[in-house]
C-alpha atoms as a PDB file:
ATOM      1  CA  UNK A   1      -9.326 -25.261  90.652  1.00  0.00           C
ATOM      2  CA  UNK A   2      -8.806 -24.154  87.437  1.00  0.00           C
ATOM      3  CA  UNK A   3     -11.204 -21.059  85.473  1.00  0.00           C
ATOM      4  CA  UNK A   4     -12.914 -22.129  82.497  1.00  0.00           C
ATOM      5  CA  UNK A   5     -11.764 -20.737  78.883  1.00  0.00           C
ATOM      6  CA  UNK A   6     -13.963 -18.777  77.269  1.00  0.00           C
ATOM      7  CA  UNK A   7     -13.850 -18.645  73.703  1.00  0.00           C
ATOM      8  CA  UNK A   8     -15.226 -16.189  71.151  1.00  0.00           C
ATOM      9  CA  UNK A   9     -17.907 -16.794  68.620  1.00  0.00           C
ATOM     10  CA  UNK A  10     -14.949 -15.879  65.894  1.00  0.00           C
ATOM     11  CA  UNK A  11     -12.803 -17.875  67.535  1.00  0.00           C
ATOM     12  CA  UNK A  12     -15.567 -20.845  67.670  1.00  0.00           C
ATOM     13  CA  UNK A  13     -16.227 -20.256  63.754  1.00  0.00           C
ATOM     14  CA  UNK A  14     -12.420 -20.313  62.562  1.00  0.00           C
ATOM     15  CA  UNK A  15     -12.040 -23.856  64.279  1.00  0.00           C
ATOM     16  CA  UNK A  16     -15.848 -25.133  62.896  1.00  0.00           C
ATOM     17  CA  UNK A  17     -14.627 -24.031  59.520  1.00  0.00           C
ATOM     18  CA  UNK A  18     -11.273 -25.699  59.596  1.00  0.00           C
ATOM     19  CA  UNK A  19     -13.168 -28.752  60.648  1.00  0.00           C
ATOM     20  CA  UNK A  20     -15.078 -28.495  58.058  1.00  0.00           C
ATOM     21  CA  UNK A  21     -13.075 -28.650  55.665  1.00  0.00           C
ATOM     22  CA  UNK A  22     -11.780 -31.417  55.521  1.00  0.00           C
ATOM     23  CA  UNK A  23      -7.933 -30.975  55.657  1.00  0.00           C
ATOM     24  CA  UNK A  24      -6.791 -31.764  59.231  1.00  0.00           C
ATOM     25  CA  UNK A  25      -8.261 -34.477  61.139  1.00  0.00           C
ATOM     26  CA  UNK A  26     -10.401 -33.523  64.038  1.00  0.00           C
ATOM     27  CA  UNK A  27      -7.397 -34.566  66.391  1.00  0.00           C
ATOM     28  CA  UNK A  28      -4.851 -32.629  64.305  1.00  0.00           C
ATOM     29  CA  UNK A  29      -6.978 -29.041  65.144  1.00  0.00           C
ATOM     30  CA  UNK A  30      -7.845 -30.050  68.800  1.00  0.00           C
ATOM     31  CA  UNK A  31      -4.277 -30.852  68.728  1.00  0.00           C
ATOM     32  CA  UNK A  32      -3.076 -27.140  67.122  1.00  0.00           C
ATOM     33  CA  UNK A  33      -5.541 -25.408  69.060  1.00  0.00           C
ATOM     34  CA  UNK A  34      -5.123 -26.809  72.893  1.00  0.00           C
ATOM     35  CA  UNK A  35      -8.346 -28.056  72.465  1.00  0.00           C
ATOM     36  CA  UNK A  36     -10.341 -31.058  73.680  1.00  0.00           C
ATOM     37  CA  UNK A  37     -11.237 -33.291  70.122  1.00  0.00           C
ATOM     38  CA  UNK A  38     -14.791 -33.215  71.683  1.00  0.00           C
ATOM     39  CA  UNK A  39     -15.254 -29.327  71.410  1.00  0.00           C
ATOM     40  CA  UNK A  40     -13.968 -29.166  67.882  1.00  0.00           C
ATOM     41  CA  UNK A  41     -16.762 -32.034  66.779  1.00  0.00           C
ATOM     42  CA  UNK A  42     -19.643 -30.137  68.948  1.00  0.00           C
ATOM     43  CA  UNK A  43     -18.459 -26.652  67.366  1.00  0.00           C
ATOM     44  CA  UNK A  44     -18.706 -28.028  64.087  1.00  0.00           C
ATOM     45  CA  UNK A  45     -21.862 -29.708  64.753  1.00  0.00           C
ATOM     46  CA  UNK A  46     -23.374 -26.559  65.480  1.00  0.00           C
ATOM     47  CA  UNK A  47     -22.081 -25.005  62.626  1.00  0.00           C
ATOM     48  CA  UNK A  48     -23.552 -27.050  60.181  1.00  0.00           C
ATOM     49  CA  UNK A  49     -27.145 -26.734  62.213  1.00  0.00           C
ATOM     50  CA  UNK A  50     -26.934 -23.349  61.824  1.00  0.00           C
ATOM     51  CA  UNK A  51     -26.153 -23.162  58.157  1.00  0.00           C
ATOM     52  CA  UNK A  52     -29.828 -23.748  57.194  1.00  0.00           C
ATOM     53  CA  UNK A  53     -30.876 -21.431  59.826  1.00  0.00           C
ATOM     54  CA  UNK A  54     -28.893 -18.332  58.043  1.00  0.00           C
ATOM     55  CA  UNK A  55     -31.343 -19.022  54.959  1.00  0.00           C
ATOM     56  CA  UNK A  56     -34.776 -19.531  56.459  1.00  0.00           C
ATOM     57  CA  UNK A  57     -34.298 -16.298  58.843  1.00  0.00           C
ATOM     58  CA  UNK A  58     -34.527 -13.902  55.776  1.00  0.00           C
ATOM     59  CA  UNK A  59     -38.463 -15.046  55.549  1.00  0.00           C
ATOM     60  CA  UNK A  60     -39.048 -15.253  58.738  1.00  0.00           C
ATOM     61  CA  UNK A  61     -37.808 -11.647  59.598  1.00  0.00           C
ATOM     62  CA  UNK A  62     -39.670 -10.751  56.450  1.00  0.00           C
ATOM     63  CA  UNK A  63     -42.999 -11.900  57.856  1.00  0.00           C
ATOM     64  CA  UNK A  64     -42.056 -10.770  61.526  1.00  0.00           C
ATOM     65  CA  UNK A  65     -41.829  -7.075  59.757  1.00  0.00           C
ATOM     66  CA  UNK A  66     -45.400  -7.277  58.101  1.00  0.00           C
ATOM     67  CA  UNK A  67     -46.578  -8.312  61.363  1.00  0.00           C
ATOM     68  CA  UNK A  68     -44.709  -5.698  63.025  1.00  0.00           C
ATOM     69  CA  UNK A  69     -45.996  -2.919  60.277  1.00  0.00           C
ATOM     70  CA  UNK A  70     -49.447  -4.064  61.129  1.00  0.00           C
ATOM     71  CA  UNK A  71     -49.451  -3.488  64.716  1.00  0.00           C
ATOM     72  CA  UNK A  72     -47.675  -0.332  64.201  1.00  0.00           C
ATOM     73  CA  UNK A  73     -50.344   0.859  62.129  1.00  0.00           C
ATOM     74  CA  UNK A  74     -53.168  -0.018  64.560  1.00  0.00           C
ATOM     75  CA  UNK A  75     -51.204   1.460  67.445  1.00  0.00           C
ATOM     76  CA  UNK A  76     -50.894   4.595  65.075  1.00  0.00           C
ATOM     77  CA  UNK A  77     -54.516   4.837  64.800  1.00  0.00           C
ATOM     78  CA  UNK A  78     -55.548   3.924  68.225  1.00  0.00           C
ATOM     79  CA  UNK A  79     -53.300   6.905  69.382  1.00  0.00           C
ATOM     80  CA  UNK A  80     -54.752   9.317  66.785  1.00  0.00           C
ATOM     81  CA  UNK A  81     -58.376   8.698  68.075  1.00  0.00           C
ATOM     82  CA  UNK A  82     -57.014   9.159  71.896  1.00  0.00           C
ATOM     83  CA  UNK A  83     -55.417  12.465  70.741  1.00  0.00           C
ATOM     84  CA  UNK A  84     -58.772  13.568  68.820  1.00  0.00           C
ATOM     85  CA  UNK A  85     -60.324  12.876  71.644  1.00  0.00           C
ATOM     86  CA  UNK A  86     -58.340  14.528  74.033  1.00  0.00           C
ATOM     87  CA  UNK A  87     -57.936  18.066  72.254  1.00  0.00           C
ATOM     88  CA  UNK A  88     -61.768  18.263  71.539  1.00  0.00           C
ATOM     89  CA  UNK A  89     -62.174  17.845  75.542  1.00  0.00           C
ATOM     90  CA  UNK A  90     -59.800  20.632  75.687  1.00  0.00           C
ATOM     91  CA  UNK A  91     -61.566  23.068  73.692  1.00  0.00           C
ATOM     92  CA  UNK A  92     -64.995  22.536  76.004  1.00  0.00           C
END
């Protein structure tokens, strides 16, 4: 039996963008690159799924860092009041 190739996300990319553009026929890449014409159409499926992912990320890690910022803060206060709390049991 045979191991499975593994192939890099670079790798992966430089094939979806060949595809992509139009020059070679799917065949003709699969062909170059010892690779099954199936995995070059799936790669460059995925490719162009992710493409609108790589813009609608920037606002979503935006909002994830308010959100982030907020509980941040709270934890920041929550810990001051414990401290507070703490040293003037110490001083009794």
């Amino acid at each position: 039996m045979t191991k499975r190739r593994n192939f890099s996300d670079k790798f992966k990319a430089a094939v979806a963008l060949e595809a992509l553009r139009g020059d070679k026929t799917v065949q003709e890449i699969a062909a170059k690159r010892q690779l099954h014409p199936t995995q070059v159409s799936t790669w460059k499926r995925q490719a162009i799924e992710g493409l609108a992912g790589i813009f609608s990320d920037k606002v979503k890690k935006a909002e994830n860092k308010e959100g982030e910022i907020k509980d941040l803060h709270a934890k920041i206060g929550q810990l001051a009041v414990e401290n507070d709390f703490l040293s003037q049991g110490l001083k009794r």
